[in-house]
Protein backbone atom coordinates (compact mmCIF):
# COMPACT_ATOMS: atom_id res chain seq x y z
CA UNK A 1 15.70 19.79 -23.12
CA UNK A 2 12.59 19.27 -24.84
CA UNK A 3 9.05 19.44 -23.20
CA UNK A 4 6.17 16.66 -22.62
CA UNK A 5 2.67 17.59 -22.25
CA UNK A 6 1.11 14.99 -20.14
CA UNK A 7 -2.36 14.90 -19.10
CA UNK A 8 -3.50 12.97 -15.44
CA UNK A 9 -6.56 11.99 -13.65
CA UNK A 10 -8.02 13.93 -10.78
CA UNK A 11 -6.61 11.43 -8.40
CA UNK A 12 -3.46 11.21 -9.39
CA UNK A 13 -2.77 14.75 -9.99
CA UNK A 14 -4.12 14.97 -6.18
CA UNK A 15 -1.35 12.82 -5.05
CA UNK A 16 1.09 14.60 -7.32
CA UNK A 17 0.56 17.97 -5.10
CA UNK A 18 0.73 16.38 -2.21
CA UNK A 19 4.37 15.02 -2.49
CA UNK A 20 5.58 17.64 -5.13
CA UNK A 21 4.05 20.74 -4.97
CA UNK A 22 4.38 22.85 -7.68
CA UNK A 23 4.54 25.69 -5.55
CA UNK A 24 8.03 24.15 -4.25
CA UNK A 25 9.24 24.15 -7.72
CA UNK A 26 10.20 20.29 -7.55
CA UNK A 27 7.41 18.82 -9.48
CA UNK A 28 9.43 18.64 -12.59
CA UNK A 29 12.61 16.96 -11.38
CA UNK A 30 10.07 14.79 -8.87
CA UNK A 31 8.75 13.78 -12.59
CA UNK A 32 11.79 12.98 -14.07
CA UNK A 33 13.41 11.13 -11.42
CA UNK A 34 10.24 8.87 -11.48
CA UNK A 35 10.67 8.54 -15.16
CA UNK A 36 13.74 7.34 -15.36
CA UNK A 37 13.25 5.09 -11.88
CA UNK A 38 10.36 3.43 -13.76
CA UNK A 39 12.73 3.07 -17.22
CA UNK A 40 15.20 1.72 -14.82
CA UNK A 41 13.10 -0.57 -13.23
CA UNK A 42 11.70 -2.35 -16.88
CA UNK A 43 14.98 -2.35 -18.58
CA UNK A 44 15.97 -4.52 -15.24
CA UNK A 45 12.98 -6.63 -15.28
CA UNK A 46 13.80 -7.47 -19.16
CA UNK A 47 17.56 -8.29 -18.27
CA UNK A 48 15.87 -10.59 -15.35
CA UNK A 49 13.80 -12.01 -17.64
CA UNK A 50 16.35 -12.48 -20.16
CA UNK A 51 18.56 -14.19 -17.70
CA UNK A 52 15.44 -16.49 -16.94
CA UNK A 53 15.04 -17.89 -20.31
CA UNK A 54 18.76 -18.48 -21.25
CA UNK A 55 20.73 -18.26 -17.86
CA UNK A 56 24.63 -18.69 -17.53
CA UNK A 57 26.68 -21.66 -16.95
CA UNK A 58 29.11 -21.84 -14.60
CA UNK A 59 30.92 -22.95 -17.08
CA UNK A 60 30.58 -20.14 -19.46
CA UNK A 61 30.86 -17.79 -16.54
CA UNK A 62 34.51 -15.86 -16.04
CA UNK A 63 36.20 -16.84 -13.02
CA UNK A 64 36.77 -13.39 -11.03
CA UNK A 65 37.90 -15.00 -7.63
CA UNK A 66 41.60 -13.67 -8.27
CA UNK A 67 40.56 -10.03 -9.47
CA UNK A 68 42.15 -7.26 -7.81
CA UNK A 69 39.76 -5.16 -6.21
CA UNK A 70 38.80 -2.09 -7.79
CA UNK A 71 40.94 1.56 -6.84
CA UNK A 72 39.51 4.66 -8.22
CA UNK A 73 42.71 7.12 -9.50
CA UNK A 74 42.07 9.53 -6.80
CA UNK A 75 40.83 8.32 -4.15
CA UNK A 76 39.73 11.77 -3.16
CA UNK A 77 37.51 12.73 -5.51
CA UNK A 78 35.78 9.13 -5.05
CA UNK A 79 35.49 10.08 -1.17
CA UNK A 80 33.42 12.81 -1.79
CA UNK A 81 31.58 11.29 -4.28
CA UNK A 82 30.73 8.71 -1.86
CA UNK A 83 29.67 10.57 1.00
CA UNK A 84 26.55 12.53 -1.49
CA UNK A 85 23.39 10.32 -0.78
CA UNK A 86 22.12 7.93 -3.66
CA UNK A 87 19.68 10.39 -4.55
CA UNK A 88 21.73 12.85 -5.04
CA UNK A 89 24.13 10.76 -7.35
CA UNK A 90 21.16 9.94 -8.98
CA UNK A 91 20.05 13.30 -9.60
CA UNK A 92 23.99 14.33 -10.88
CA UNK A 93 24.01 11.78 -13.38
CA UNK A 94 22.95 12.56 -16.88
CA UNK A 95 20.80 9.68 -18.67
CA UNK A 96 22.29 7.19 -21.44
CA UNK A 97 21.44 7.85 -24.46
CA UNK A 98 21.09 4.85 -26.68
């Protein structure tokens, strides 16, 4: 994992410690999580966009109505995946690399 030396402004460093101490040891995955949130959130907004300036056809578009729905292989090991809160299968997962 490679390091990132990033400077901030009083305030925001203020806010910072308030809702990730680094005390508490979580400043660095609170950080990261809001990295890739924000990298998550513009690579959405250009796909929005994207959509905006050429959108589909209904024509073009498949027709899914008679898809079967989806069944993981072991049901499980889905269950249990399931049950972890969103942030937590957020924090599991490893980012795409491109």
């Amino acid at each position: 994992m490679k390091s990132l030396l990033v400077q901030l402004d009083e305030p925001t460093l203020e806010a910072l410690e308030r809702v990730a101490p680094a005390a508490q040891r979580h400043r660095t995955e609170f950080i990261r999580t809001a990295i890739r949130t924000a990298i998550r959130e513009i690579e959405e907004e250009k796909t929005r966009l994207a959509y905006l300036a050429k959108p589909d056809h209904a024509a073009e578009a498949a027709d899914w109505s008679g898809a079967e729905p989806w069944r993981p292989k072991d049901p499980t090991k889905w269950a249990a995946f399931a049950k972890k809160p969103a942030s937590a299968r957020a924090r599991s997962s490893k980012p795409v690399k491109r």
